[in-house]
Each structure stands twice: as structure tokens, then as C-alpha cells.
PDB file of N, CA and C in Angstrom:
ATOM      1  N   UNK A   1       7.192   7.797  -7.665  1.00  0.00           N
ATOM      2  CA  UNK A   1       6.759   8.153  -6.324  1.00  0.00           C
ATOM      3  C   UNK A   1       5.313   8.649  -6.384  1.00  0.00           C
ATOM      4  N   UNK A   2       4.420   8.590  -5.892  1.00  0.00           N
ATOM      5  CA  UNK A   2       3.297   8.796  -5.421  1.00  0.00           C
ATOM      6  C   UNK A   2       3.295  10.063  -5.091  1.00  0.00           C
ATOM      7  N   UNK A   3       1.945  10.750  -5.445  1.00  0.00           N
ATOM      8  CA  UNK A   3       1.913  12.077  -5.162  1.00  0.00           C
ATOM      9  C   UNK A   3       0.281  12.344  -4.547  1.00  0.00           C
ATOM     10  N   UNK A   4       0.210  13.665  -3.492  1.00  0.00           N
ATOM     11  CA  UNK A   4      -1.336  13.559  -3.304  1.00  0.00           C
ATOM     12  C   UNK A   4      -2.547  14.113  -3.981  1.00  0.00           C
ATOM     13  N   UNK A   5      -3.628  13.614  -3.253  1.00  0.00           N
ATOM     14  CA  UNK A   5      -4.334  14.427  -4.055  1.00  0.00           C
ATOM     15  C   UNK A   5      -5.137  15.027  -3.291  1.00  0.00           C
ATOM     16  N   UNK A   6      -6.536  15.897  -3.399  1.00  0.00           N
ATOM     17  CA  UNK A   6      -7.164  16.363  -2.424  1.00  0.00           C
ATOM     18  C   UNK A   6      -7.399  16.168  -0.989  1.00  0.00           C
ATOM     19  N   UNK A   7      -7.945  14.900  -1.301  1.00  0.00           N
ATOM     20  CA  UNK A   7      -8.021  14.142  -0.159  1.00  0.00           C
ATOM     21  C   UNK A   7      -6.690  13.624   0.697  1.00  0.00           C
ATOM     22  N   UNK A   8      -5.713  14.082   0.378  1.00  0.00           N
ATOM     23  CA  UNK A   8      -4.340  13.479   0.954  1.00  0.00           C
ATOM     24  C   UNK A   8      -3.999  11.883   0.820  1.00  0.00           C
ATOM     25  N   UNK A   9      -4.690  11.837  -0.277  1.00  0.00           N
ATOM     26  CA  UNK A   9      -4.641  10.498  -0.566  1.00  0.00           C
ATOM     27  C   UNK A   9      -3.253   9.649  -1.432  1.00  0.00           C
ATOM     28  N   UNK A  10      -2.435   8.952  -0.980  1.00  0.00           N
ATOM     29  CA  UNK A  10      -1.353   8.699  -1.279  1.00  0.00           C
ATOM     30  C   UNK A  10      -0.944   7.740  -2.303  1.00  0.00           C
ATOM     31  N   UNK A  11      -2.592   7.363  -2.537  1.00  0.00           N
ATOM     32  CA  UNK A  11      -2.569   6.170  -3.465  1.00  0.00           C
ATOM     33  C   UNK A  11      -2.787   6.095  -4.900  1.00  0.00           C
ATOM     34  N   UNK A  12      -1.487   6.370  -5.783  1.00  0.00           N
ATOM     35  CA  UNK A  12      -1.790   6.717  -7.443  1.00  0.00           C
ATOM     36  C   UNK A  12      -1.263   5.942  -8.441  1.00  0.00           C
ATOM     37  N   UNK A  13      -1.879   6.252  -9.495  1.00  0.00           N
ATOM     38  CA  UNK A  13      -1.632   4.734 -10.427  1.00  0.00           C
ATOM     39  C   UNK A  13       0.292   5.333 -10.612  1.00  0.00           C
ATOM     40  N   UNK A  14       0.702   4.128 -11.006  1.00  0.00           N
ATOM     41  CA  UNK A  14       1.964   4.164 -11.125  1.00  0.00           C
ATOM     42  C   UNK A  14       1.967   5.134 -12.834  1.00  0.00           C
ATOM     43  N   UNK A  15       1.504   4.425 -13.851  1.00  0.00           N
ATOM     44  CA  UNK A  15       1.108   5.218 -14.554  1.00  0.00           C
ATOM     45  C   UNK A  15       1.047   6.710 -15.230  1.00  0.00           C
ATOM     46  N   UNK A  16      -0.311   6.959 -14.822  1.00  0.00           N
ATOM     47  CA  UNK A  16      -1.088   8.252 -15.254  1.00  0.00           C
ATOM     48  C   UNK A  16      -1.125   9.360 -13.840  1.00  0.00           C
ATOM     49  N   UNK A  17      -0.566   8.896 -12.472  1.00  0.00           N
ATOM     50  CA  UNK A  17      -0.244   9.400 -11.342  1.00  0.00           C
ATOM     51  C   UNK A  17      -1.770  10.306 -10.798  1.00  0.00           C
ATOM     52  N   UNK A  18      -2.496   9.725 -11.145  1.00  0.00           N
ATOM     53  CA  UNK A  18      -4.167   9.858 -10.848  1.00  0.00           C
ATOM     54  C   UNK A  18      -4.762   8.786  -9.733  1.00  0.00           C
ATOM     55  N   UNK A  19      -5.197   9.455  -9.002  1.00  0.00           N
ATOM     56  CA  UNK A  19      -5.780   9.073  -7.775  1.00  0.00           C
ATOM     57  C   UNK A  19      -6.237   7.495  -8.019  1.00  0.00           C
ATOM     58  N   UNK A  20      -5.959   6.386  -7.357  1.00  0.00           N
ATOM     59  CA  UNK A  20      -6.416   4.935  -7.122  1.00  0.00           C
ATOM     60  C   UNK A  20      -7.863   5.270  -6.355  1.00  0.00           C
ATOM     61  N   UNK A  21      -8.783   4.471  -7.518  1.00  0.00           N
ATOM     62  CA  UNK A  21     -10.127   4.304  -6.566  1.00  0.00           C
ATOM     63  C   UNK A  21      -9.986   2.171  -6.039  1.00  0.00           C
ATOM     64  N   UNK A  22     -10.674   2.081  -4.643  1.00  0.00           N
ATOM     65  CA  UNK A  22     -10.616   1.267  -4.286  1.00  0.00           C
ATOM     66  C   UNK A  22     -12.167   0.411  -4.845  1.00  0.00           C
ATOM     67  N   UNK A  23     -12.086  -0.973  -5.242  1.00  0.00           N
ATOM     68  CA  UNK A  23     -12.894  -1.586  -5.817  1.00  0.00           C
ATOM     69  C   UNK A  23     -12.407  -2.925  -5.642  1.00  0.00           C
ATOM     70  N   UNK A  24     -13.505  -4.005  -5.089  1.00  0.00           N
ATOM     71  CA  UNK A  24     -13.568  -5.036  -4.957  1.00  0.00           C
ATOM     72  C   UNK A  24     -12.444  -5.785  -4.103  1.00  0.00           C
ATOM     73  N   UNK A  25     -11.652  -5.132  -3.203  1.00  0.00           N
ATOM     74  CA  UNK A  25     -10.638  -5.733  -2.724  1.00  0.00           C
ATOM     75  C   UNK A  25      -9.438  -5.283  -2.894  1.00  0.00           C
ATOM     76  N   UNK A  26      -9.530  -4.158  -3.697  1.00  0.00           N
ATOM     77  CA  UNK A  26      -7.910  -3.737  -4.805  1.00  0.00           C
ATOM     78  C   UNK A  26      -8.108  -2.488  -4.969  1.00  0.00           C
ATOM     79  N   UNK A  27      -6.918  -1.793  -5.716  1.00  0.00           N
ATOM     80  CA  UNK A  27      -6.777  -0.461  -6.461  1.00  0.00           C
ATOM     81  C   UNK A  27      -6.973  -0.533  -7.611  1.00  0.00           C
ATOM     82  N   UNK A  28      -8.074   0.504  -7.946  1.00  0.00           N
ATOM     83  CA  UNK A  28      -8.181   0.449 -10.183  1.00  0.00           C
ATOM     84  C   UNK A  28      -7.872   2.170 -10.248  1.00  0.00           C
ATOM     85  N   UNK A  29      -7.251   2.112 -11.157  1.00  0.00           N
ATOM     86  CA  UNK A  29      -7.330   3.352 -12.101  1.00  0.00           C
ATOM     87  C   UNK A  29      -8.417   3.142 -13.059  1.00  0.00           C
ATOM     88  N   UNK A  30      -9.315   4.426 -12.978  1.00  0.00           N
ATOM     89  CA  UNK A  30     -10.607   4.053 -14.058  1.00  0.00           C
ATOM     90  C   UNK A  30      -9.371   5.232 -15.214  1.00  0.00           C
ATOM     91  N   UNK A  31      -8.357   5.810 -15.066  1.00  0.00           N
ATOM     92  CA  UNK A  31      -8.060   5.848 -16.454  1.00  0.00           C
ATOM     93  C   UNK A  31      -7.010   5.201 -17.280  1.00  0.00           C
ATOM     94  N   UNK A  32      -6.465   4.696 -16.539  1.00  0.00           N
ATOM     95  CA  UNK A  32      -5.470   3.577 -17.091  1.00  0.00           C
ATOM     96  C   UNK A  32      -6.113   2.267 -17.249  1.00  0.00           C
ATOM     97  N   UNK A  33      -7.332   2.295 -16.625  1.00  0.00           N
ATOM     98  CA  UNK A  33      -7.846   0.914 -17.040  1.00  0.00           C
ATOM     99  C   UNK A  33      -7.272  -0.187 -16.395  1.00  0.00           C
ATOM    100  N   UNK A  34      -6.442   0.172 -14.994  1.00  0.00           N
ATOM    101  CA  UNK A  34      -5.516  -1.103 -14.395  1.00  0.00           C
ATOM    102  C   UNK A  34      -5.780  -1.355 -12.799  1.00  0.00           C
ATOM    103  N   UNK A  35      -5.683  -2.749 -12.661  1.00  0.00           N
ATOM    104  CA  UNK A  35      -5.642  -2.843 -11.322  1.00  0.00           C
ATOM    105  C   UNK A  35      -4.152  -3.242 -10.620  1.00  0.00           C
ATOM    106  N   UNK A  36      -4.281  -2.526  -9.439  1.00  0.00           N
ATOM    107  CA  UNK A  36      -3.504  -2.980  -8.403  1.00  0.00           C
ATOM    108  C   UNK A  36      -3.594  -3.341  -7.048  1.00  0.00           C
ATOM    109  N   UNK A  37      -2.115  -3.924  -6.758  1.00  0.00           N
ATOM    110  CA  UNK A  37      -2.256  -4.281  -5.054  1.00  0.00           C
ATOM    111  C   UNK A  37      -1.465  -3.858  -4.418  1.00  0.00           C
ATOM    112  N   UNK A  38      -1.572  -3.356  -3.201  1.00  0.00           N
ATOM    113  CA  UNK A  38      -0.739  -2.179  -2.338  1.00  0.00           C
ATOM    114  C   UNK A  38       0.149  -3.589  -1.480  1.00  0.00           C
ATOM    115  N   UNK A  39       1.756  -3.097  -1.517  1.00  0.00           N
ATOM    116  CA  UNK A  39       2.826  -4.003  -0.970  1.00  0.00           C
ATOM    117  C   UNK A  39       3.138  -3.757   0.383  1.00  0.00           C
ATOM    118  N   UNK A  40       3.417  -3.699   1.424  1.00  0.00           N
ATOM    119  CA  UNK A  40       4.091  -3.062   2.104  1.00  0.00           C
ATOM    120  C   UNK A  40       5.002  -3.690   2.671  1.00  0.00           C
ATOM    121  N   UNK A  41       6.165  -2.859   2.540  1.00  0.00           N
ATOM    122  CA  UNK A  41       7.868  -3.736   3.069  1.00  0.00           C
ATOM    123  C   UNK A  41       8.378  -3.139   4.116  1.00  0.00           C
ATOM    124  N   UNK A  42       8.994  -4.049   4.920  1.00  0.00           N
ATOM    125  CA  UNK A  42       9.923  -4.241   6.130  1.00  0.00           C
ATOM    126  C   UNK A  42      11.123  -2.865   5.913  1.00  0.00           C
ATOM    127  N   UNK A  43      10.916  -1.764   6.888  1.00  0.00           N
ATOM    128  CA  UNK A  43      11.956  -0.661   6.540  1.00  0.00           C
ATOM    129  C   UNK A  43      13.152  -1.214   7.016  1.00  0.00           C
ATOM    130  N   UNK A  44      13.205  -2.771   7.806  1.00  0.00           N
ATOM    131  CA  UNK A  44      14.762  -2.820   8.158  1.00  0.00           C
ATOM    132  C   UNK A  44      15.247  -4.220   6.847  1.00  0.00           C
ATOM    133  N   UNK A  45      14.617  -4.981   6.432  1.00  0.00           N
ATOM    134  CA  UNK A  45      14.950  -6.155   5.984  1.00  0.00           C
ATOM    135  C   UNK A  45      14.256  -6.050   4.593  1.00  0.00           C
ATOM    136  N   UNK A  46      13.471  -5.059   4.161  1.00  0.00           N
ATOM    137  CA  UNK A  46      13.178  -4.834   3.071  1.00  0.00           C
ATOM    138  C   UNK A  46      11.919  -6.245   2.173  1.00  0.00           C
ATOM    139  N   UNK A  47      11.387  -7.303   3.434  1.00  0.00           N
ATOM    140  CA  UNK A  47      10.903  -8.357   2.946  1.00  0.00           C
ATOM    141  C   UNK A  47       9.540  -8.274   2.851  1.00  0.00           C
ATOM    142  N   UNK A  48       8.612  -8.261   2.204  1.00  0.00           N
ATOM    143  CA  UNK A  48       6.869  -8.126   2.211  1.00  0.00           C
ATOM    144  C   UNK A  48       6.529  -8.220   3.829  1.00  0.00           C
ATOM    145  N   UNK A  49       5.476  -7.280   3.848  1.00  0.00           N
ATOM    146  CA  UNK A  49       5.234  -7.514   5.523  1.00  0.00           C
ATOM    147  C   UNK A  49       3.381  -8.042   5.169  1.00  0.00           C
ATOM    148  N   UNK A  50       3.070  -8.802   6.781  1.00  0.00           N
ATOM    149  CA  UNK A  50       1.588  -9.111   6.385  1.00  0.00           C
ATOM    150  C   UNK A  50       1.100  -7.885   7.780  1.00  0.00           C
ATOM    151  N   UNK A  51      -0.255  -7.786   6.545  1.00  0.00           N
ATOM    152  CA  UNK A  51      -0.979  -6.673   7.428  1.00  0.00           C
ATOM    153  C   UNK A  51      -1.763  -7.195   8.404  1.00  0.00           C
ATOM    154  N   UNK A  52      -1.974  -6.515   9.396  1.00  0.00           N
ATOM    155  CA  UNK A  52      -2.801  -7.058  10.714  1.00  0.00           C
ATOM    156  C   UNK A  52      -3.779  -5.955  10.994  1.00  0.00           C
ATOM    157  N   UNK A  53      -4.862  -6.349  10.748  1.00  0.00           N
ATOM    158  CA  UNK A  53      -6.417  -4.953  11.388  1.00  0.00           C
ATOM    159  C   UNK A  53      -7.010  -5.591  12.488  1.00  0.00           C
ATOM    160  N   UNK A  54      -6.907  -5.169  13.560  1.00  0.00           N
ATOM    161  CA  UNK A  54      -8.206  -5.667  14.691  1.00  0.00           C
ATOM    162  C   UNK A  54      -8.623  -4.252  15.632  1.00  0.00           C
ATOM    163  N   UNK A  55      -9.730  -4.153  15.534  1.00  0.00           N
ATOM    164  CA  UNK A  55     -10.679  -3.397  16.499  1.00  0.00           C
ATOM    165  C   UNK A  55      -9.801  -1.500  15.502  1.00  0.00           C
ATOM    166  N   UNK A  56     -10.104  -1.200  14.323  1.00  0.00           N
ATOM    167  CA  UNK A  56      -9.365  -0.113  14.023  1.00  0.00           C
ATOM    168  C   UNK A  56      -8.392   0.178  13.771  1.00  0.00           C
ATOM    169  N   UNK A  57      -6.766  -0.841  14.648  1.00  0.00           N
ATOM    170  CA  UNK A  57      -6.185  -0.018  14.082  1.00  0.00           C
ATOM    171  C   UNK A  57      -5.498  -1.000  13.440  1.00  0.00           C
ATOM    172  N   UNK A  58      -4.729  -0.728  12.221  1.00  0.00           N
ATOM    173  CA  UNK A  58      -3.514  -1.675  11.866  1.00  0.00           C
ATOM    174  C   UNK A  58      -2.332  -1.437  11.983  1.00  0.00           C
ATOM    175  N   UNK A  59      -1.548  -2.892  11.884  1.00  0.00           N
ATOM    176  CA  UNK A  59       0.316  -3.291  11.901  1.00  0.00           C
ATOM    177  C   UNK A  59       0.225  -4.042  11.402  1.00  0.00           C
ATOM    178  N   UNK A  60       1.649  -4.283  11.154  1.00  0.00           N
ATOM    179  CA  UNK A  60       2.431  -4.470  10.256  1.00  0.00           C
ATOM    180  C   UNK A  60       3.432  -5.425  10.652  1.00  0.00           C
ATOM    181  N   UNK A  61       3.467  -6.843  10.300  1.00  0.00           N
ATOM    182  CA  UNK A  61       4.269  -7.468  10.897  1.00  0.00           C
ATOM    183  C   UNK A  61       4.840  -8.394   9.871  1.00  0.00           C
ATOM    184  N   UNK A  62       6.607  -8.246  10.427  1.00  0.00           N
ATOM    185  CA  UNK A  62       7.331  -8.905   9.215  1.00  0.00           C
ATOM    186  C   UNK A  62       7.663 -10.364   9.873  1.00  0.00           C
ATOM    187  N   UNK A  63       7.561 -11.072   9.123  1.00  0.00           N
ATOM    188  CA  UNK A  63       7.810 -13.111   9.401  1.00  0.00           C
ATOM    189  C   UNK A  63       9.037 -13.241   9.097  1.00  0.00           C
ATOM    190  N   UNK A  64      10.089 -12.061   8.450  1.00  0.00           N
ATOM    191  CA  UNK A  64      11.430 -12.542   8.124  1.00  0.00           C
ATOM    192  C   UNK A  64      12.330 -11.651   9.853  1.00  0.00           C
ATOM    193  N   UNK A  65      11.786 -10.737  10.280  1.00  0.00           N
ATOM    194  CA  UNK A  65      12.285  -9.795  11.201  1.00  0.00           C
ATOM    195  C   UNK A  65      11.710 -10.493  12.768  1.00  0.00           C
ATOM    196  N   UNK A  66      10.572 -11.166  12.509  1.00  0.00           N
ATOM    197  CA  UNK A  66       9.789 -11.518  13.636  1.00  0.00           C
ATOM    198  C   UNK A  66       9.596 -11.087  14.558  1.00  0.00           C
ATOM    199  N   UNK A  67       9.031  -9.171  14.224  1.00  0.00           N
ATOM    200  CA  UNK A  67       8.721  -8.352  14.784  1.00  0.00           C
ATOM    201  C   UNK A  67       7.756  -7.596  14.453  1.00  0.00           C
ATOM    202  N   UNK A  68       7.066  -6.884  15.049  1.00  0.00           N
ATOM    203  CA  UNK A  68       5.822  -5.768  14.648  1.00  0.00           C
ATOM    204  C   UNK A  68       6.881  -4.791  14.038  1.00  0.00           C
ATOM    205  N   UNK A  69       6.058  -3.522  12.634  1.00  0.00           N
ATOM    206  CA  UNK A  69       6.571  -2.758  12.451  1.00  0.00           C
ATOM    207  C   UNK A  69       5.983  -1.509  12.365  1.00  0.00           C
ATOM    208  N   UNK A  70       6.177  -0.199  13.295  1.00  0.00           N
ATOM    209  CA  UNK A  70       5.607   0.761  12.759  1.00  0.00           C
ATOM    210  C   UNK A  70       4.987   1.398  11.311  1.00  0.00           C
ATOM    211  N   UNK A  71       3.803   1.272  11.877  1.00  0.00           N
ATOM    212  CA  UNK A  71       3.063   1.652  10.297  1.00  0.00           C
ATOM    213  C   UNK A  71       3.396   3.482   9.598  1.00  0.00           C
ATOM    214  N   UNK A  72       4.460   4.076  10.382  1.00  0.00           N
ATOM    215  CA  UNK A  72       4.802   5.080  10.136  1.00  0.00           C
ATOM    216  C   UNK A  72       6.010   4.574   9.482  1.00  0.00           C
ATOM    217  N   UNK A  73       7.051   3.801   9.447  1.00  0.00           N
ATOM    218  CA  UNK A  73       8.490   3.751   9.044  1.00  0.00           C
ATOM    219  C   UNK A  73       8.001   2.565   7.514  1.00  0.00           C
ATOM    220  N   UNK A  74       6.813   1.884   7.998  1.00  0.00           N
ATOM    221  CA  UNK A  74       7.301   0.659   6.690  1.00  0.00           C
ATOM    222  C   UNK A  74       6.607   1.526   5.223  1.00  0.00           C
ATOM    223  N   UNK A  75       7.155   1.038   3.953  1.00  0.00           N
ATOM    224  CA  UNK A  75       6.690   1.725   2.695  1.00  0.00           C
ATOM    225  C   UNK A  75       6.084   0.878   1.770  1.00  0.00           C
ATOM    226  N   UNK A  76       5.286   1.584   0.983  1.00  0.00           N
ATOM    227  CA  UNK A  76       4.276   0.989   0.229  1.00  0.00           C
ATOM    228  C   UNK A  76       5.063   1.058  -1.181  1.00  0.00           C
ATOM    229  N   UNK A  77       4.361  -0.073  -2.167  1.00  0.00           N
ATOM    230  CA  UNK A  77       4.358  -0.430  -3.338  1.00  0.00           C
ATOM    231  C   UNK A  77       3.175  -0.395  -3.941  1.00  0.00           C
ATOM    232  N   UNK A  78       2.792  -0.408  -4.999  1.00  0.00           N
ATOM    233  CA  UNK A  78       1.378  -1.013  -5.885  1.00  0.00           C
ATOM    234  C   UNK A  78       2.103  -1.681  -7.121  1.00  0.00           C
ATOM    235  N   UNK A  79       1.106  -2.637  -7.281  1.00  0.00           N
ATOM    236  CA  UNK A  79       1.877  -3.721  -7.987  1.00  0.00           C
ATOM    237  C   UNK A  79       1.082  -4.179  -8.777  1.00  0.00           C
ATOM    238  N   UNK A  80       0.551  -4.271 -10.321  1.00  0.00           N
ATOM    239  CA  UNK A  80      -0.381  -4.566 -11.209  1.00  0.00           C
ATOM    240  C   UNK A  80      -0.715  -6.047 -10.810  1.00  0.00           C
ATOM    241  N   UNK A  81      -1.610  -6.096 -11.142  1.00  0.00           N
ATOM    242  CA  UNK A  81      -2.717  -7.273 -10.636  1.00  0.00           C
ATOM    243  C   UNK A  81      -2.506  -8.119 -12.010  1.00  0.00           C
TER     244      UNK A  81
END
């Protein structure tokens, strides 16, 4: 499980549980030396959801549910690159 850090930042290597810096498109741990990619799944159907950003804000919409999903209920993964 993910834990925070100063910044309330939720995003840590699976690892060494040290803050994910964002770089080039992705998550690296500069001390694990690893990259990752943030998952996010469907809280009812459990299936990868695709992310949607326009004008600020984002959702979350699952293609197996064929519905929008609150970006408060669905949960994240990181997943080595």
C-alpha cells in the first residue's frame, strides 16, 4: 500500500516506499533505479479504466462498465515498466 509523503503525495515505489518522481511520461524511483506506470481500475468490475483530461479536470472511464467513474472510488496500481 502506498504511503504519503510531505507533499501528500500518494505515489511510492512499490519497493523502497519512497516518493515517485515523475519523468518523461512515467514514475521513476531515483532510488530503486525503476520505472513505473500508474493503473487505474474500475471499483465495480475491477477492469483497467482509460483516463480522460479535458480543460483540468479528469475521469475515468471504464469500456468494460460503459460508464464514467468517479475519480474518488476508482484505485490505483504502479506497475514496472
Amino acid at each position: 500500500m502506498n504511503r504519503n509523503d510531505n507533499n501528500s503525495n500518494e505515489n511510492s515505489c512499490n519497493q523502497c516506499h519512497e516518493p515517485l518522481d515523475w519523468q518523461s511520461g512515467g514514475y521513476h524511483c531515483s532510488h530503486c533505479k525503476l520505472d513505473y506506470k500508474k493503473i487505474s481500475f474500475c471499483p465495480d468490475c475491477n477492469a483497467a479504466l482509460e483516463k480522460l483530461q479535458a480543460c483540468g479536470a479528469t475521469n475515468y472511464f471504464c469500456n468494460t462498465c460503459n460508464s464514467l467513474k468517479s475519480k474518488r472510488r476508482v484505485s490505483h496500481q504502479f506497475k514496472l515498466v
